[in-house]
N, C-alpha and C. Protein backbone atom coordinates (compact mmCIF):
# COMPACT_ATOMS: atom_id res chain seq x y z
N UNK A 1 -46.00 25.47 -7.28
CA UNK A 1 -45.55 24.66 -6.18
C UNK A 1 -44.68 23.50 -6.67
N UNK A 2 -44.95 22.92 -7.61
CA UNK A 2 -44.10 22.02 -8.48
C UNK A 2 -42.93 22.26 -9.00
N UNK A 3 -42.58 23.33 -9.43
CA UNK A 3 -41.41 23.94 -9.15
C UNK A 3 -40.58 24.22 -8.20
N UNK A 4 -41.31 24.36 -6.90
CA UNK A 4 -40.18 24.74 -5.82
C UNK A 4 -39.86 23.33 -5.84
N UNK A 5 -40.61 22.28 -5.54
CA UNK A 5 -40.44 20.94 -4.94
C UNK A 5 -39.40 20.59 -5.99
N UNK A 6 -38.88 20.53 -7.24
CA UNK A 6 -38.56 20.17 -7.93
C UNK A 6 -36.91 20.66 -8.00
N UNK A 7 -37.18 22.05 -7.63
CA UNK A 7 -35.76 22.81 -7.17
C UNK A 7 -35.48 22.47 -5.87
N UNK A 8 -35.68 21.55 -4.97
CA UNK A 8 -35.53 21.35 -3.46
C UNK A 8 -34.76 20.14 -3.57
N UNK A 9 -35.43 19.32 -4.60
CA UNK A 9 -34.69 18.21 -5.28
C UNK A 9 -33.22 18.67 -5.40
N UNK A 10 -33.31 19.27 -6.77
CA UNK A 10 -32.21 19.50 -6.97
C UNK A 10 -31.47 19.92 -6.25
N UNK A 11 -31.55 20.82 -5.13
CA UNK A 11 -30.71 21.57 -4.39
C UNK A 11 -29.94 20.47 -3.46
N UNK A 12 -30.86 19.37 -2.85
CA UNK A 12 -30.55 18.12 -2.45
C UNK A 12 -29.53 17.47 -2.78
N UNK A 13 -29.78 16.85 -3.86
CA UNK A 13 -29.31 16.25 -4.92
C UNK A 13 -27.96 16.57 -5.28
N UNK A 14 -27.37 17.98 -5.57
CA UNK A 14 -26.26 18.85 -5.73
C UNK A 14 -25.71 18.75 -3.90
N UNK A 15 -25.85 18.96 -3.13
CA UNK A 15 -25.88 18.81 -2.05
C UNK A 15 -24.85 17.58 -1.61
N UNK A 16 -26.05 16.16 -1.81
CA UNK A 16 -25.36 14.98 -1.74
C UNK A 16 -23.94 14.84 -2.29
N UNK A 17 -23.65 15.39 -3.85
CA UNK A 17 -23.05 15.27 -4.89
C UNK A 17 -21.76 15.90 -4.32
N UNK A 18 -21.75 17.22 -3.60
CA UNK A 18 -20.82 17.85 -2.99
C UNK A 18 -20.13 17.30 -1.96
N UNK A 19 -21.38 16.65 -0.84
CA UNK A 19 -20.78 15.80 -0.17
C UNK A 19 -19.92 15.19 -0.55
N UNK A 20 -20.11 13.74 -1.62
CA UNK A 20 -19.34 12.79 -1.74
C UNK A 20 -18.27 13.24 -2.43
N UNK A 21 -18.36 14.45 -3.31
CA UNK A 21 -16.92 14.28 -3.75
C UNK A 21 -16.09 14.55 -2.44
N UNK A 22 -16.42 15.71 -1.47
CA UNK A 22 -15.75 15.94 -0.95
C UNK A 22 -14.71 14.89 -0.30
N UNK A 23 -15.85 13.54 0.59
CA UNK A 23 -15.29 12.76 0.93
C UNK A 23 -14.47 11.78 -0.26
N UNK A 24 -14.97 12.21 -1.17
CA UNK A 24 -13.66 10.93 -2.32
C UNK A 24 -12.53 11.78 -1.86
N UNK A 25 -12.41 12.94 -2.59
CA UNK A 25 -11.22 13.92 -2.20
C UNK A 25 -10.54 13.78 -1.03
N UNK A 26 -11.23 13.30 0.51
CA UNK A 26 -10.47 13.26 1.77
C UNK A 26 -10.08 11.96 1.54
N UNK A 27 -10.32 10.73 1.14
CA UNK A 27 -10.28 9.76 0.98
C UNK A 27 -8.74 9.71 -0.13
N UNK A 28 -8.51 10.34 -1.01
CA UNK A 28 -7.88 10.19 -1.96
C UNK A 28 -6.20 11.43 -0.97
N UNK A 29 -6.18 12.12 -0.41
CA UNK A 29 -5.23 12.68 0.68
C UNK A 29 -5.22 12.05 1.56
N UNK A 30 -6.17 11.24 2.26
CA UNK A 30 -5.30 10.38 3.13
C UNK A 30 -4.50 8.96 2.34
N UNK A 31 -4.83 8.73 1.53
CA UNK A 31 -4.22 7.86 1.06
C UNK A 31 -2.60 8.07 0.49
N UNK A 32 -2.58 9.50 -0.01
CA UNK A 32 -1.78 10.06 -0.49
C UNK A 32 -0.95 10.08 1.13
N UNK A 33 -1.16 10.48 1.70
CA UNK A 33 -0.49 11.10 3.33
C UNK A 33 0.02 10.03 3.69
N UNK A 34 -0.56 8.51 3.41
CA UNK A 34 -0.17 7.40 4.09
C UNK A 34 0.90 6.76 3.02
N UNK A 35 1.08 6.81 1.85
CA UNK A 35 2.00 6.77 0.88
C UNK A 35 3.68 7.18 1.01
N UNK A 36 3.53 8.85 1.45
CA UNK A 36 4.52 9.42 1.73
C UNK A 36 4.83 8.58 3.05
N UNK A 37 4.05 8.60 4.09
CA UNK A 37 4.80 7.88 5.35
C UNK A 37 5.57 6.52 4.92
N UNK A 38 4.91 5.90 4.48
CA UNK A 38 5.49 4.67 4.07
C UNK A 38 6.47 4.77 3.46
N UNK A 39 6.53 5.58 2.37
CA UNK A 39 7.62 5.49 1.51
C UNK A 39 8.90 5.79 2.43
N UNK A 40 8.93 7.33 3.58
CA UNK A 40 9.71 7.92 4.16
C UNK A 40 10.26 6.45 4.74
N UNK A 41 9.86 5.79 5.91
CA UNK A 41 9.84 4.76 6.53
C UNK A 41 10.71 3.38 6.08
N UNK A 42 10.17 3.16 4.76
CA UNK A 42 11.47 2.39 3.63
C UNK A 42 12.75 2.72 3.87
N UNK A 43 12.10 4.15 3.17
CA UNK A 43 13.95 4.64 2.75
C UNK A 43 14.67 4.79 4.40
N UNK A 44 14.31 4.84 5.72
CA UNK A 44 14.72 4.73 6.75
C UNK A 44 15.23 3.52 6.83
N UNK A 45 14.52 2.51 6.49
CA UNK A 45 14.72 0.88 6.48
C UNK A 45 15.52 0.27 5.84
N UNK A 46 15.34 0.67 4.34
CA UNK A 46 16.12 -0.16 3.82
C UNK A 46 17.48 0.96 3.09
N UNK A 47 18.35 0.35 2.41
CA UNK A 47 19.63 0.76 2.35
C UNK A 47 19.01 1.03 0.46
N UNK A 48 19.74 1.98 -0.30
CA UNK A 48 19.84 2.27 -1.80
C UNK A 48 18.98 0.69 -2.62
N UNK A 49 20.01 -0.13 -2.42
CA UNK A 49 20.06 -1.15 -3.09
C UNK A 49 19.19 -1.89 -2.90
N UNK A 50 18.65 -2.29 -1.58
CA UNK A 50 17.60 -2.75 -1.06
C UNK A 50 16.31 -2.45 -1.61
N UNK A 51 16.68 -1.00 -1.94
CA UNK A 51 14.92 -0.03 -2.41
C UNK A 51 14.87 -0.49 -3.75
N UNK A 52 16.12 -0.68 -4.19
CA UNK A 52 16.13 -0.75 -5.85
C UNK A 52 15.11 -2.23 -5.92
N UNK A 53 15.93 -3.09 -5.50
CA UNK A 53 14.75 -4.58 -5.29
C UNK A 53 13.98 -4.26 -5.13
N UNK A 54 13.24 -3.89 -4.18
CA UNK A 54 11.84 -3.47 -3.57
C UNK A 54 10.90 -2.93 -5.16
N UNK A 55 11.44 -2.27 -5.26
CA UNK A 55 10.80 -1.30 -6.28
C UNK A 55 11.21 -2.51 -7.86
N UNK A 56 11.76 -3.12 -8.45
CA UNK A 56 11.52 -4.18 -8.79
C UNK A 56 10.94 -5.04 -9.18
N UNK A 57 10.84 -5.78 -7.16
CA UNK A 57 9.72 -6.31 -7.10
C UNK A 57 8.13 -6.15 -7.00
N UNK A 58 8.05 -4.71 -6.65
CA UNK A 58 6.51 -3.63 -6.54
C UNK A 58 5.97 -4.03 -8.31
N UNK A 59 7.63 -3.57 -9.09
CA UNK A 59 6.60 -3.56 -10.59
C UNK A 59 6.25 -5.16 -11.29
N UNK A 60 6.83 -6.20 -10.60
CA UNK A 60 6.12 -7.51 -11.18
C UNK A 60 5.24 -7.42 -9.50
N UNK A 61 5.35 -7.80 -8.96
CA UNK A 61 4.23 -8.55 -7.93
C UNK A 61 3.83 -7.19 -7.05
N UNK A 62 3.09 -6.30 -7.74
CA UNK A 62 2.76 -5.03 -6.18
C UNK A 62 2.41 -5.38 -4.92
N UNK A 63 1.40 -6.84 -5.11
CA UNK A 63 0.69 -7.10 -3.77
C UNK A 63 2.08 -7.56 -2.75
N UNK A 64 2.16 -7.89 -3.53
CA UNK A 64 3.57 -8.93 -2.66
C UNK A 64 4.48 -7.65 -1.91
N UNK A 65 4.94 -6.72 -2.80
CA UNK A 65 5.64 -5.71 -2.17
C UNK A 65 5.13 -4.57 -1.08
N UNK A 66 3.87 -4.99 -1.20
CA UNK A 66 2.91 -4.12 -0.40
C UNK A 66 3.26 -4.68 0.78
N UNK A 67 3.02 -6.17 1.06
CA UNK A 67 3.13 -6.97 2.06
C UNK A 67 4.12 -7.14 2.96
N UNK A 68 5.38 -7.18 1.64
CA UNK A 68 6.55 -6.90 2.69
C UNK A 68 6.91 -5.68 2.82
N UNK A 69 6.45 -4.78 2.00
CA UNK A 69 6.55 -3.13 2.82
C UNK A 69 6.13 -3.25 4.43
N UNK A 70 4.90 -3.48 4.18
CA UNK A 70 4.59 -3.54 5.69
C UNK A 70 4.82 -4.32 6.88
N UNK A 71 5.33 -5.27 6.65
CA UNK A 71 6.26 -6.66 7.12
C UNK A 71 7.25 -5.41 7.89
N UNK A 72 8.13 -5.20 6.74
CA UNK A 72 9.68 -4.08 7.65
C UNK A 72 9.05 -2.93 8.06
N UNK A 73 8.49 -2.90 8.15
CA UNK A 73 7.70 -1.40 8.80
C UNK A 73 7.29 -1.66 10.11
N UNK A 74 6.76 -3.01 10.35
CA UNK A 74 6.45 -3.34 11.33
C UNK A 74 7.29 -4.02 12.14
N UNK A 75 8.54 -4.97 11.62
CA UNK A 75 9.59 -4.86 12.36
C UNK A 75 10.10 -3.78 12.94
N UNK A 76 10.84 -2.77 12.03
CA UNK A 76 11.02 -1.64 12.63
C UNK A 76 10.76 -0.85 13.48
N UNK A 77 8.92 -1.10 13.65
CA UNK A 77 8.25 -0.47 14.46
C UNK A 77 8.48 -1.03 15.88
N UNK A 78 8.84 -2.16 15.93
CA UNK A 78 8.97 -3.06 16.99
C UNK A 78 10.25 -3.43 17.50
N UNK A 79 10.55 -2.78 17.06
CA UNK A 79 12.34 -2.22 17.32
C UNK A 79 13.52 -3.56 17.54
N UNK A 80 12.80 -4.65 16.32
CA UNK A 80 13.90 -5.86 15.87
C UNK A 80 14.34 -5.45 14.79
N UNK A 81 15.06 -4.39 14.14
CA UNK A 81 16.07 -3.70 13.60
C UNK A 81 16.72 -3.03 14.34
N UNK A 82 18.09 -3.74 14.07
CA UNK A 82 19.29 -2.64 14.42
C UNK A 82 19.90 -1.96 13.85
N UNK A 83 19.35 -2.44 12.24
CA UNK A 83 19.90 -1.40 10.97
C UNK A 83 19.76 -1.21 10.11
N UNK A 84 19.92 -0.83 8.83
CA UNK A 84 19.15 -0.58 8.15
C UNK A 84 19.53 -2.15 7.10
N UNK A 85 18.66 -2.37 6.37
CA UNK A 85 18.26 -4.14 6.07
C UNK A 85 19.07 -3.79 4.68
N UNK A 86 19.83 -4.55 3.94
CA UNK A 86 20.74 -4.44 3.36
C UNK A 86 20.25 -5.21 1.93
N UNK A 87 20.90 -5.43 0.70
CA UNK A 87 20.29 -5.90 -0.41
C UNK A 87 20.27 -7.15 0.06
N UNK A 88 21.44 -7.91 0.21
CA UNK A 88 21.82 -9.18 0.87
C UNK A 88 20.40 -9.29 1.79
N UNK A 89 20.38 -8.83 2.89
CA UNK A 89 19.49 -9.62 3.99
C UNK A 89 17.93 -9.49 3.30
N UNK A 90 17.97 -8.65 2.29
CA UNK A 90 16.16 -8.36 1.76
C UNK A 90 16.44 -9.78 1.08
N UNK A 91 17.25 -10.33 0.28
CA UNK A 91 16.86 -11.15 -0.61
C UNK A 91 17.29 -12.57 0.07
N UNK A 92 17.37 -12.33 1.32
CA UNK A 92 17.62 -13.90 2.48
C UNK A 92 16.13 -14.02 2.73
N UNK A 93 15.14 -13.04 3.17
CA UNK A 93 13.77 -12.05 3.72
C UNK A 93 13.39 -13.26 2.85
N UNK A 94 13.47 -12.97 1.06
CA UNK A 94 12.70 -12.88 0.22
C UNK A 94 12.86 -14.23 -0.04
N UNK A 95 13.81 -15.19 0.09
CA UNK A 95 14.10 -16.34 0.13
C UNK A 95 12.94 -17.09 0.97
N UNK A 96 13.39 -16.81 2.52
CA UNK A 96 12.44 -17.25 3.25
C UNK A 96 10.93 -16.93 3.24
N UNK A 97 10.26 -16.04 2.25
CA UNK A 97 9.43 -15.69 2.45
C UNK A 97 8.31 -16.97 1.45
N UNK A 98 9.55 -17.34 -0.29
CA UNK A 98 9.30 -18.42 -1.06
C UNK A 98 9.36 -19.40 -0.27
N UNK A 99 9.72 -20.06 0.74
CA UNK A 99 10.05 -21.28 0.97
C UNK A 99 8.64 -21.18 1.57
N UNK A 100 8.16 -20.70 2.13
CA UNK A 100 6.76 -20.97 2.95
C UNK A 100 5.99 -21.27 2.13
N UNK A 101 5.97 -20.64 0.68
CA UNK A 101 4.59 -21.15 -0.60
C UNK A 101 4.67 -22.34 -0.62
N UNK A 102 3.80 -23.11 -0.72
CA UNK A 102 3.58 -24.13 -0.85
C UNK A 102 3.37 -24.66 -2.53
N UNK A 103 4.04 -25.37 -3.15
CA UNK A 103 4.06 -25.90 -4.44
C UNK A 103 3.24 -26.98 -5.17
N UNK A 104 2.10 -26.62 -5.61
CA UNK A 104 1.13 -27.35 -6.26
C UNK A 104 1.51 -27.60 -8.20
N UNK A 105 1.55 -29.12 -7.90
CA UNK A 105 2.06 -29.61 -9.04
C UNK A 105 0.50 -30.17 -9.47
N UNK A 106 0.09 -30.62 -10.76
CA UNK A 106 -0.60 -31.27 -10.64
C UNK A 106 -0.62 -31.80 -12.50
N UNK A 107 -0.43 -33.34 -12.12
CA UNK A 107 -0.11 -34.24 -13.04
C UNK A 107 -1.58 -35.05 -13.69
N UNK A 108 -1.48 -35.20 -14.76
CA UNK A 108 -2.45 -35.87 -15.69
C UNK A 108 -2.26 -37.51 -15.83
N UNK A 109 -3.44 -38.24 -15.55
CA UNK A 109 -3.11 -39.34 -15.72
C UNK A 109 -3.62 -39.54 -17.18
């Protein structure tokens, strides 16, 4: 009897294990699925040169490029583009986007 109980475990156990990969695996395609959209969506958005910045700026600051990925995505979505955003106007974007940080100096007496 200690045996079955012991193989019921296991069977469980293997069970769970299947589960979760499965869901890592769905987890890891939708992420992938939402990647490609985004990316498609860019290259709709922005112009060659524009992407070149972008991508750029993704490899020093990712978070940052994440942010304004989704920034023009969501303009776009909201249909305040009339065209596609140009190197020039990304790096006016990117201008205005520094001026909002706020600059902490901090001096030693």
């Amino acid at each position: 009897m200690e045996e079955e109980e012991i193989e019921e475990i296991r069977r469980r156990k293997l069970l769970e294990y299947q589960a979760k990969l499965q869901e890592q695996q769905r987890q890891v395609e939708l992420r992938r699925q939402y990647e490609v959209q985004k990316r498609r969506a860019i290259q709709q958005i922005l112009t060659p040169e524009a992407r070149s910045r972008l991508a750029n700026i993704r490899t020093a600051k990712p978070e940052f490029a994440e942010q304004l990925e989704i920034q023009l995505i969501q303009l776009a979505q909201s249909g305040r583009l009339d065209s596609k955003i140009t190197d020039s106007q990304l790096k006016e974007i990117l201008n205005r986007l520094q001026a909002r940080k706020r600059e902490f100096k901090i001096r030693r007496v």
